[in-house]
Protein backbone atom coordinates (compact mmCIF):
# COMPACT_ATOMS: atom_id res chain seq x y z
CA UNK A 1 63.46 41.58 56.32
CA UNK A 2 62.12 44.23 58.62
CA UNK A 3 59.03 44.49 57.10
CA UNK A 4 58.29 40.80 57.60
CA UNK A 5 59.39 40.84 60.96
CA UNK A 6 57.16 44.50 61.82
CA UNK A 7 54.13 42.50 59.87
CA UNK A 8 54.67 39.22 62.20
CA UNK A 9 54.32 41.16 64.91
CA UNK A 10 51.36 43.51 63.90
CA UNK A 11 49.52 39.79 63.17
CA UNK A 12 49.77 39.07 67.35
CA UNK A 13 46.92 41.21 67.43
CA UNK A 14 43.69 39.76 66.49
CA UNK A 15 42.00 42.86 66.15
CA UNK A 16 44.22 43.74 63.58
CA UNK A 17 44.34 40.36 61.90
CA UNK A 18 40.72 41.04 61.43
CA UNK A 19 40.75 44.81 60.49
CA UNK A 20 43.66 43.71 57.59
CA UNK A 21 41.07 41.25 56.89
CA UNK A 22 38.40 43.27 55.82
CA UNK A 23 40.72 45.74 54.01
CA UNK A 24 42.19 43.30 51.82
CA UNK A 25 39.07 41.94 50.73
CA UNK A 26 37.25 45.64 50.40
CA UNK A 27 40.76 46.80 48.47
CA UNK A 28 40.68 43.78 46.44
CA UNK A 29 36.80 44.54 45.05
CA UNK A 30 38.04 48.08 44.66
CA UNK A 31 40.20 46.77 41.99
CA UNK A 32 38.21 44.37 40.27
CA UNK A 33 34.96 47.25 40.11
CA UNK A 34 37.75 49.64 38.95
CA UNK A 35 39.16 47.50 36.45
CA UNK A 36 35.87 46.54 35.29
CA UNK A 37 34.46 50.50 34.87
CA UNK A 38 37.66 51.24 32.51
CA UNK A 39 37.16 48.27 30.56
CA UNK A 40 33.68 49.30 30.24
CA UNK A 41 33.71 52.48 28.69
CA UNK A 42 37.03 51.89 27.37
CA UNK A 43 37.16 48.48 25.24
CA UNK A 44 34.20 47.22 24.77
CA UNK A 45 33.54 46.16 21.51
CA UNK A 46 30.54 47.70 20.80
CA UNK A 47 31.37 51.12 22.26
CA UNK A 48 33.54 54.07 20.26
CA UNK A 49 35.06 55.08 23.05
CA UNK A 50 35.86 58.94 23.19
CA UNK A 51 38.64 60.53 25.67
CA UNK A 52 35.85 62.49 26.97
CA UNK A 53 34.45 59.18 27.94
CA UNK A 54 37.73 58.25 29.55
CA UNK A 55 37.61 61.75 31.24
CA UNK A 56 34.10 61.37 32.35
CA UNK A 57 35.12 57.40 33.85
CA UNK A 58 38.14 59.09 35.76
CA UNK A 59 36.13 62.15 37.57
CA UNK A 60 33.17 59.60 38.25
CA UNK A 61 36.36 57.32 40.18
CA UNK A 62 38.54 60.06 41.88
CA UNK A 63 36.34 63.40 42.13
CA UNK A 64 34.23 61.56 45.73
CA UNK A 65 37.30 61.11 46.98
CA UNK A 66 38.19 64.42 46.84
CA UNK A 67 34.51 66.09 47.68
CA UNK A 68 33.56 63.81 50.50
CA UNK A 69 37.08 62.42 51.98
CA UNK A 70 37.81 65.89 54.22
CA UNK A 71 34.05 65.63 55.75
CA UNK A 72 34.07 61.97 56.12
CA UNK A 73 35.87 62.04 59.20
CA UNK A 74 32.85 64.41 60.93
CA UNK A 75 30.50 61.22 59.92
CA UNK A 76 32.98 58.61 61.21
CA UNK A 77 33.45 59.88 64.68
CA UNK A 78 29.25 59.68 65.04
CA UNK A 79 28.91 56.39 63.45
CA UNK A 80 30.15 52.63 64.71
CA UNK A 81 33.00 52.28 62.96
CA UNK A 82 32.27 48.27 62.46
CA UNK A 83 29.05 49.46 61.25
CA UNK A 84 30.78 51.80 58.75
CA UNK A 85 32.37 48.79 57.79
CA UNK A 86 29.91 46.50 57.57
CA UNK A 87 26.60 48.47 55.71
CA UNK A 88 29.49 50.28 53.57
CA UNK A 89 30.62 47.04 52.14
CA UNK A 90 26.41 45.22 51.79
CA UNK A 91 25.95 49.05 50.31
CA UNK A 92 28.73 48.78 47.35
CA UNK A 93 27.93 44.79 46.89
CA UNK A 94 24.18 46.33 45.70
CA UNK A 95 25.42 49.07 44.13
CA UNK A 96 28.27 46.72 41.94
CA UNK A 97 25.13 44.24 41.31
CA UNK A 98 23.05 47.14 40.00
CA UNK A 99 25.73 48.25 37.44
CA UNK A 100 26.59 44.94 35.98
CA UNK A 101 22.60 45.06 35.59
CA UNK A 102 23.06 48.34 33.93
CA UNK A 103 25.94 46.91 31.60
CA UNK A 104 23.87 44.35 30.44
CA UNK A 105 20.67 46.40 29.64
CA UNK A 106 20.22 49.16 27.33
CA UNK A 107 20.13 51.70 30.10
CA UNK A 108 21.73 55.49 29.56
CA UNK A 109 25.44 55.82 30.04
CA UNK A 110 24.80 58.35 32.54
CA UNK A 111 23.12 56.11 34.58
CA UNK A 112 25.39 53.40 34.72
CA UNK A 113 27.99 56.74 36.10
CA UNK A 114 25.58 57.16 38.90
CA UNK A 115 26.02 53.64 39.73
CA UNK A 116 29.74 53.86 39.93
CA UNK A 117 29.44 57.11 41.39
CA UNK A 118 27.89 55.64 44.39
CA UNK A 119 30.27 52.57 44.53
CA UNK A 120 33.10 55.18 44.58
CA UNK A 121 31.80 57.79 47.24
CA UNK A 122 31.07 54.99 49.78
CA UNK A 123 34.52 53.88 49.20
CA UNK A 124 35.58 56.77 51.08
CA UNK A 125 34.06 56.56 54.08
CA UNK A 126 35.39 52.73 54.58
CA UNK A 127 38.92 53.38 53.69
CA UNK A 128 38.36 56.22 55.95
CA UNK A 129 37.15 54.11 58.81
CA UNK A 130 39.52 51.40 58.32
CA UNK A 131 42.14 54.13 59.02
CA UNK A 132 39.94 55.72 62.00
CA UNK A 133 40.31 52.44 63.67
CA UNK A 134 43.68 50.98 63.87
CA UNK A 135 44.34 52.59 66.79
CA UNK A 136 41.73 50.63 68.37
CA UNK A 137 43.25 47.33 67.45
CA UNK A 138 46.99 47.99 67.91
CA UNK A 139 48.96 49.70 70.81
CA UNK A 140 50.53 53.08 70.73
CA UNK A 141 54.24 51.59 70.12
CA UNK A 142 53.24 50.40 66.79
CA UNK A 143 50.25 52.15 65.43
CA UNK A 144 52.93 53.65 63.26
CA UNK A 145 53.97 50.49 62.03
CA UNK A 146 50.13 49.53 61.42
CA UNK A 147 49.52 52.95 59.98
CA UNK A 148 52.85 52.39 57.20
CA UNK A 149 51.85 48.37 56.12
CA UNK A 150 47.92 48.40 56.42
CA UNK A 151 47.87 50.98 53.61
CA UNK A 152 50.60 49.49 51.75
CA UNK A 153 48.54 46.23 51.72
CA UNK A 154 45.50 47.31 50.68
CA UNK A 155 47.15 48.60 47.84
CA UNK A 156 48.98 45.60 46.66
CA UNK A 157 45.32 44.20 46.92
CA UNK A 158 43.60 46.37 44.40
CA UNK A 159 46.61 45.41 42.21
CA UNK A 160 45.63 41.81 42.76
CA UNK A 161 41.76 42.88 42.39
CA UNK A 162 42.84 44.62 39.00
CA UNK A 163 44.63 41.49 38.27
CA UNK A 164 42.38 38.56 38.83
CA UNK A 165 39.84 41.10 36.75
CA UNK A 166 41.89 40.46 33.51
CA UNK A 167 42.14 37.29 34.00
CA UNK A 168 37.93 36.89 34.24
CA UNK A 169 37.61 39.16 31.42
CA UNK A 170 39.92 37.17 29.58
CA UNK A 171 39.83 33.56 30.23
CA UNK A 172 36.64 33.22 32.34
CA UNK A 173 34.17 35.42 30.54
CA UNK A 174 34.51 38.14 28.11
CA UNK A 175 32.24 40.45 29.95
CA UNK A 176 32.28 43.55 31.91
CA UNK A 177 29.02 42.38 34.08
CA UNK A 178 30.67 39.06 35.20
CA UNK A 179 34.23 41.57 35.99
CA UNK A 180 31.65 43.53 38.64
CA UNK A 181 29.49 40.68 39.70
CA UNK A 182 33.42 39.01 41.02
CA UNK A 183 33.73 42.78 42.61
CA UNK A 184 30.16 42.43 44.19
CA UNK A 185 31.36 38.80 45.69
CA UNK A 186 34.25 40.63 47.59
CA UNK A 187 32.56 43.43 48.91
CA UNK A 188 29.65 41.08 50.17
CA UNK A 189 32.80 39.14 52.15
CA UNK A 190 33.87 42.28 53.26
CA UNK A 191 31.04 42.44 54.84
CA UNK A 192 31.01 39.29 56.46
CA UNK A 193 34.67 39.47 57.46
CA UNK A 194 33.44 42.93 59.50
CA UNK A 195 30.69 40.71 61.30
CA UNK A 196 34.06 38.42 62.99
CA UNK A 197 35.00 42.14 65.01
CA UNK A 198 32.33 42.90 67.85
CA UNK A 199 29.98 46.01 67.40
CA UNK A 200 31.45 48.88 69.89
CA UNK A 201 35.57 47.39 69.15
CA UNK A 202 36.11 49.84 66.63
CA UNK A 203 35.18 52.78 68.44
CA UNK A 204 34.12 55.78 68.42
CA UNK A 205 33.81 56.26 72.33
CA UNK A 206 30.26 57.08 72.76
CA UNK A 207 31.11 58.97 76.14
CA UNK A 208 32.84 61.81 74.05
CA UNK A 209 31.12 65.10 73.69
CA UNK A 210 31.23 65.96 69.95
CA UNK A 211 29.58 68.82 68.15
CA UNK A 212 26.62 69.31 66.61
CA UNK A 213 27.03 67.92 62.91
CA UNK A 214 26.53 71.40 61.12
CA UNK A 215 28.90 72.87 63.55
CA UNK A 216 31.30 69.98 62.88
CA UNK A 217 31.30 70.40 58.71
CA UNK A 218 31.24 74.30 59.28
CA UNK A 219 34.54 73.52 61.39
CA UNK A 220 35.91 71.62 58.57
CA UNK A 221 35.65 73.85 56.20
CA UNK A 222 37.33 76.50 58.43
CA UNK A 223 40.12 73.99 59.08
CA UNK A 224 40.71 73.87 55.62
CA UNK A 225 41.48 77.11 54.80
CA UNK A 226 43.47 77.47 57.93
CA UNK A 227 45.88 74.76 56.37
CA UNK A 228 46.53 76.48 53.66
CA UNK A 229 46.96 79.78 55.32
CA UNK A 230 49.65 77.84 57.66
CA UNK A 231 50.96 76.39 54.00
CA UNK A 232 51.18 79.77 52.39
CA UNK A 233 53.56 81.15 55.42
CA UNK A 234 57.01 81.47 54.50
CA UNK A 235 58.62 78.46 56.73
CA UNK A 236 56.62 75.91 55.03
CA UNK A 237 57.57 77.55 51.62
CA UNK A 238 59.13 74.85 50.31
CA UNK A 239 56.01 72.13 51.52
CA UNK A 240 54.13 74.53 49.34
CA UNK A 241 56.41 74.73 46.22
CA UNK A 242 56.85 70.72 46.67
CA UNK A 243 52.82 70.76 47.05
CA UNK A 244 52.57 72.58 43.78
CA UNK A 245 54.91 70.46 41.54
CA UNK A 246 53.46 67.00 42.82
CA UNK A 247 50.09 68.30 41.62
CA UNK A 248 51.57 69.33 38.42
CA UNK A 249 53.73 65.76 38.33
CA UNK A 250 50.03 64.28 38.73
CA UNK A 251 48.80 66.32 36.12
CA UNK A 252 51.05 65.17 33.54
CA UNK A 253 50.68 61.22 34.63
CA UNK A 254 46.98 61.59 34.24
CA UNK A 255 46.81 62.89 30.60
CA UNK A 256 49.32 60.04 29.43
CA UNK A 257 46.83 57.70 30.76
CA UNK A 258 44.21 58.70 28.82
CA UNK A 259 46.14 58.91 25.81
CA UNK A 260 47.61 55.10 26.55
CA UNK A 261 44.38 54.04 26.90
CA UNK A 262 43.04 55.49 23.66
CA UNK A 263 46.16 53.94 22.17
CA UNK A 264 45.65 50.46 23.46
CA UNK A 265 41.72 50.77 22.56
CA UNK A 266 42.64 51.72 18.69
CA UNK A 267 46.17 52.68 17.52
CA UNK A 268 48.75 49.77 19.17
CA UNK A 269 45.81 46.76 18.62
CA UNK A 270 43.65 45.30 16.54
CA UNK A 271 41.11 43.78 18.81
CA UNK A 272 39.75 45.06 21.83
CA UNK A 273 40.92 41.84 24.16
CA UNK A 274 44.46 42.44 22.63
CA UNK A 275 44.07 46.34 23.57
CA UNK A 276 42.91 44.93 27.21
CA UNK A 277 46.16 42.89 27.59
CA UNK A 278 48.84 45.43 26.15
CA UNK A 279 46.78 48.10 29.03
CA UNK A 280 47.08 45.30 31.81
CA UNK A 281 50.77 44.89 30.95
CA UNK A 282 51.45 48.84 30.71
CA UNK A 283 49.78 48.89 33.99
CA UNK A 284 51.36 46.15 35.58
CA UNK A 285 55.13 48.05 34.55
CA UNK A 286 53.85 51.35 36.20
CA UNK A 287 53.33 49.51 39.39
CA UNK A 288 56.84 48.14 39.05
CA UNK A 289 58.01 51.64 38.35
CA UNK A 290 55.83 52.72 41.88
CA UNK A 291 57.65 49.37 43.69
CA UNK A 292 61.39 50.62 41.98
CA UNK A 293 60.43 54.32 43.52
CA UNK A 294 59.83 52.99 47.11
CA UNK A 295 63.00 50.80 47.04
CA UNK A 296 65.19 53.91 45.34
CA UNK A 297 64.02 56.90 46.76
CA UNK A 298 64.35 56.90 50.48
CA UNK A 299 68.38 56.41 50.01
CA UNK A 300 68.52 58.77 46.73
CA UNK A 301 66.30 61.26 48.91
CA UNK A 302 68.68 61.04 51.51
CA UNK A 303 71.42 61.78 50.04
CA UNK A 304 70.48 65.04 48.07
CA UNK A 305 67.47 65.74 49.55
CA UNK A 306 63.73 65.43 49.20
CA UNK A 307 63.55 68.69 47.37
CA UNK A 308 66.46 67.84 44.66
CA UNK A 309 65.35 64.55 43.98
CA UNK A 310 61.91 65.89 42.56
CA UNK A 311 64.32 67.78 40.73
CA UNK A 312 65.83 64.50 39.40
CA UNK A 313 62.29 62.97 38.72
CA UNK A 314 60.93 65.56 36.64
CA UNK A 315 64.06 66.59 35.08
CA UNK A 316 64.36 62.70 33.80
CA UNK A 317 60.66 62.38 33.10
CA UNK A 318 61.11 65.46 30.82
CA UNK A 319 63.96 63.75 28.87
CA UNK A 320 62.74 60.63 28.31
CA UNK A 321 58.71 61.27 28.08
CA UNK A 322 59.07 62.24 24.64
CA UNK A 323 62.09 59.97 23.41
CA UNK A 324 59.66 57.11 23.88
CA UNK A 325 56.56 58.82 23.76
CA UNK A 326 56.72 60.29 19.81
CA UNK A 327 57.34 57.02 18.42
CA UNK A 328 53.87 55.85 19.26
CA UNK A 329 55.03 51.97 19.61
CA UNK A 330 54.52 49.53 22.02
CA UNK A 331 57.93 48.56 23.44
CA UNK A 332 58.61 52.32 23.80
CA UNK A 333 55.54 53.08 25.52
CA UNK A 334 55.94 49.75 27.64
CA UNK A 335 59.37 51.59 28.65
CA UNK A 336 57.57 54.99 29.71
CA UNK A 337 55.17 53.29 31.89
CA UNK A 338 58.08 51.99 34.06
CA UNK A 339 59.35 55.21 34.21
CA UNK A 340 56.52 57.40 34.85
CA UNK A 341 55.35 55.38 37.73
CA UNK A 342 58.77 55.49 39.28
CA UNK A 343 59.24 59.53 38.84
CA UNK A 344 55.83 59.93 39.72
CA UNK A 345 56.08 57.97 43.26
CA UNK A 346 59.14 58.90 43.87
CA UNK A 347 58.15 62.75 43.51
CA UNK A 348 55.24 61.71 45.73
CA UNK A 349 57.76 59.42 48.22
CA UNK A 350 60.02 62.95 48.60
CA UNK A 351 56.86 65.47 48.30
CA UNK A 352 55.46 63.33 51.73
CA UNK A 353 58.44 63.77 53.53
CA UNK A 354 58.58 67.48 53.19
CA UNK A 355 55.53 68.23 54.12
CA UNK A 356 55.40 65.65 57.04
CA UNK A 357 58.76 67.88 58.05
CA UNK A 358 58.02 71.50 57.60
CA UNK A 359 54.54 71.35 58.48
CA UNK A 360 53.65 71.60 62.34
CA UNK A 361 51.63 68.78 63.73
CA UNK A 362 48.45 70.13 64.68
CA UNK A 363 48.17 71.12 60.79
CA UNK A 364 49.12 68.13 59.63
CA UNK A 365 46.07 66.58 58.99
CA UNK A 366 44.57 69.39 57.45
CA UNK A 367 47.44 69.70 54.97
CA UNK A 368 47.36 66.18 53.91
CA UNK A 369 43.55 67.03 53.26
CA UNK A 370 44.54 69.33 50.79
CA UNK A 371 47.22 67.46 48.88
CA UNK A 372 44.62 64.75 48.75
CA UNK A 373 42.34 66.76 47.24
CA UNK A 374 44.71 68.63 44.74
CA UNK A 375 46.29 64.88 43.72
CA UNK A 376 42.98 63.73 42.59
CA UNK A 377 41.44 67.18 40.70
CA UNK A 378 44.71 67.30 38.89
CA UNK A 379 44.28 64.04 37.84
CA UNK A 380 41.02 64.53 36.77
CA UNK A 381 41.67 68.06 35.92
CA UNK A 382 44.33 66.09 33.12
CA UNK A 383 41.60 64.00 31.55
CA UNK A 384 39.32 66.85 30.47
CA UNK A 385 42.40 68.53 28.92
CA UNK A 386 43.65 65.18 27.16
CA UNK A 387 39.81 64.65 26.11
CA UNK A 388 39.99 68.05 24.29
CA UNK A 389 43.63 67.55 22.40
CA UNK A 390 43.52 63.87 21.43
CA UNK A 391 42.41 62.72 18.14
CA UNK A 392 40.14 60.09 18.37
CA UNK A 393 43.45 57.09 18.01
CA UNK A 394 45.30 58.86 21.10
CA UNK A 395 48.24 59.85 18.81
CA UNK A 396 49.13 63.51 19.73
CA UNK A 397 52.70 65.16 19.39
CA UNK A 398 51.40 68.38 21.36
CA UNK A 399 50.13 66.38 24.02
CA UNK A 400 53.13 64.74 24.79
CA UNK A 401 55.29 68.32 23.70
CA UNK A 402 53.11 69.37 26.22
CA UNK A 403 53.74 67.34 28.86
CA UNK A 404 57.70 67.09 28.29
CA UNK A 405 57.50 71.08 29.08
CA UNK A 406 55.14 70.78 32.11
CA UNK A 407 57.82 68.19 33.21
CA UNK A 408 60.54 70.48 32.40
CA UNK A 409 59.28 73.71 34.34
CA UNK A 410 58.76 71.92 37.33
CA UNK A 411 62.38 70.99 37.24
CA UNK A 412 63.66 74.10 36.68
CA UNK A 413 61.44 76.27 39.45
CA UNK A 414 62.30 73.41 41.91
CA UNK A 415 66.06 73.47 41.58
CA UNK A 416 66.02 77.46 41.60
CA UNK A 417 64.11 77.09 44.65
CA UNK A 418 66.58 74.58 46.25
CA UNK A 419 69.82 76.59 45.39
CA UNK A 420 67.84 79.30 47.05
């Protein structure tokens, strides 16, 4: 396969054998911590969890990376990148150690959100700097290799993370504060895997004139806007529309998770490690939908075109959403979280490729600042709304009526924009 072959080769480099290294292990305690913080608020026994809880868990895990991911990079080209690396990681293992403490005392749930908080807004700057330094550790020809599987393999470690954190929770210890003490473990060899990469290899080149730092965030808010100024212009129209109905896409995936979560935690089981299992399996069949979408849509996209095939994926989404949604059962919901995580990435697979096409490259960065940001306060954005219409056993026929129509509009402004 060509990926095995491109990864062989990317593995010459020792640099980069290390810099995988370190993201593997950090990804991998991203999953555990995050598995851990939903299983928290969500199932533990002696917690009525609310979807406003839920909502609360999901801004406390996405909002940082949307606040402090466009200014990290100002940071990152003052700090030593290995040093980024290595505090950031000793930083979350305290942090992770101090909220199993806070699970296991009777402390106020909002500071046990400050805890995660922190975990969460450090995250940023790591993943930030692991992508800041590839080009340090790999040559020109295939930093775009690097830049395609390093990301890709960090997330198929937080999938592992999330999995070996089910299997603590249920074989090894039925508690939350072991889950995040596992997470803690990780990020501490994070840490230690950063310490095998010397100090200055990672860059930045201290010889480089830079800014003054309030000049530099001042400039990044001014870049900002200027992205979506270039977005708004009528050649990158259909970046924009694409834009706009991947945030909406994200919308809708984020207020079905809440309600499968509040329907694993009460309606679909009768005991909170059963509720744990039937989540880890929904989970686990969204990821297989996200694996499906990578195989399908680069051939599907190519044929019809980027633009049509989120025309497919919502149309389909809005079909079938509420065929297995209304029933409220288990094998039908199973079903929907295979399909929802293949519309979803595929939208996102074909949404990519426009913008990386109709979007010059000096704004390209800047753009992709902005869909990150709009991909995470829709999702959040879709757990305050699902906290206000679900009852407290996640059942809701508007919610999902709801959704099917959201699904439904975006496939009918998107094809009227592509015949045009």
């Amino acid at each position: 396969m060509a990926v095995v072959r491109d990864l062989r080769v990317l593995l010459r480099f020792q640099g980069f054998r290390r810099l995988l290294g370190v993201r593997l292990l950090s990804q991998g305690a991203d999953g555990v911590y995050q598995v851990a913080l939903a299983a928290y608020v969500v199932f533990s026994p002696e917690k009525q969890t609310s979807a406003a809880a839920v909502a609360s868990a999901m801004a406390v895990l996405l909002l940082p990376y949307s606040l402090v991911g466009p200014f990290a990079g100002v940071l990152l080209d003052r700090w030593r990148r290995r040093q980024v690396l290595l505090y950031g990681s000793l930083l979350r293992a305290v942090l992770a150690s101090a909220t199993a403490l806070l699970i296991l005392s009777p402390a106020p749930d909002w500071l046990f959100y400050v805890s995660a908080l922190c975990v969460t807004a450090v995250n940023r700057f790591v993943l930030s700097g692991l992508s800041a330094a590839l080009p340090r550790v790999v040559d020109a020809e295939r930093l775009v290799i690097a830049n395609s599987l390093s990301p890709t393999a960090g997330t198929l470690a937080a999938t592992a993370g999330g999995g070996i954190a089910f299997a603590v929770r249920l074989v090894v210890a039925d508690s939350d504060a072991a889950v995040v003490l596992v997470g803690a473990v990780l990020y501490l060899c994070a840490a230690l895997a950063s310490l095998s990469m010397a100090r200055e290899l990672l860059g930045p080149d201290r010889t480089l004139v830079r800014e003054r730092i309030g000049t530099a965030l001042t400039g990044t808010v001014r870049d900002l806007v200027a992205g979506v100024r270039h977005l708004a212009a009528p050649p990158r129209r259909e970046a924009a529309w694409a834009l706009a109905a991947m945030a909406l896409m994200r919308f809708c995936y984020g207020a079905l998770l809440v309600m499968l979560l509040m329907l694993c935690r009460y309606a679909l089981t009768t005991t909170t490690d059963d509720g744990l299992t039937l989540l880890g399996l929904a989970l686990g069949l969204s990821g297989a939908g996200f694996f499906a979408a990578a195989v399908v849509t680069p051939w599907t996209a190519g044929r019809i075109g980027p633009t049509r095939w989120i025309v497919v994926c919502a149309g389909a989404t809005a079909l079938l959403e509420p065929a297995l949604g209304l029933p409220f059962a288990t094998a039908p919901l199973l079903a929907a979280a295979f399909v929802l995580g293949l519309t979803t990435q595929g939208a996102k697979i074909a949404t990519d490729t426009i913008v990386q096409s109709s979007v010059e490259d000096g704004f390209r960065g800047r753009i992709f600042s902005v869909y990150d940001v709009l991909f995470n306060v829709a999702f959040v954005g879709a757990a305050a709304v699902a906290a206000l219409m679900l009852p407290p056993d996640g059942r809701s026929v508007p919610l999902v009526i709801t959704i099917a129509v959201i699904y439904a509009t975006v496939a009918v402004i998107m094809g009227r924009f592509d015949r045009q």
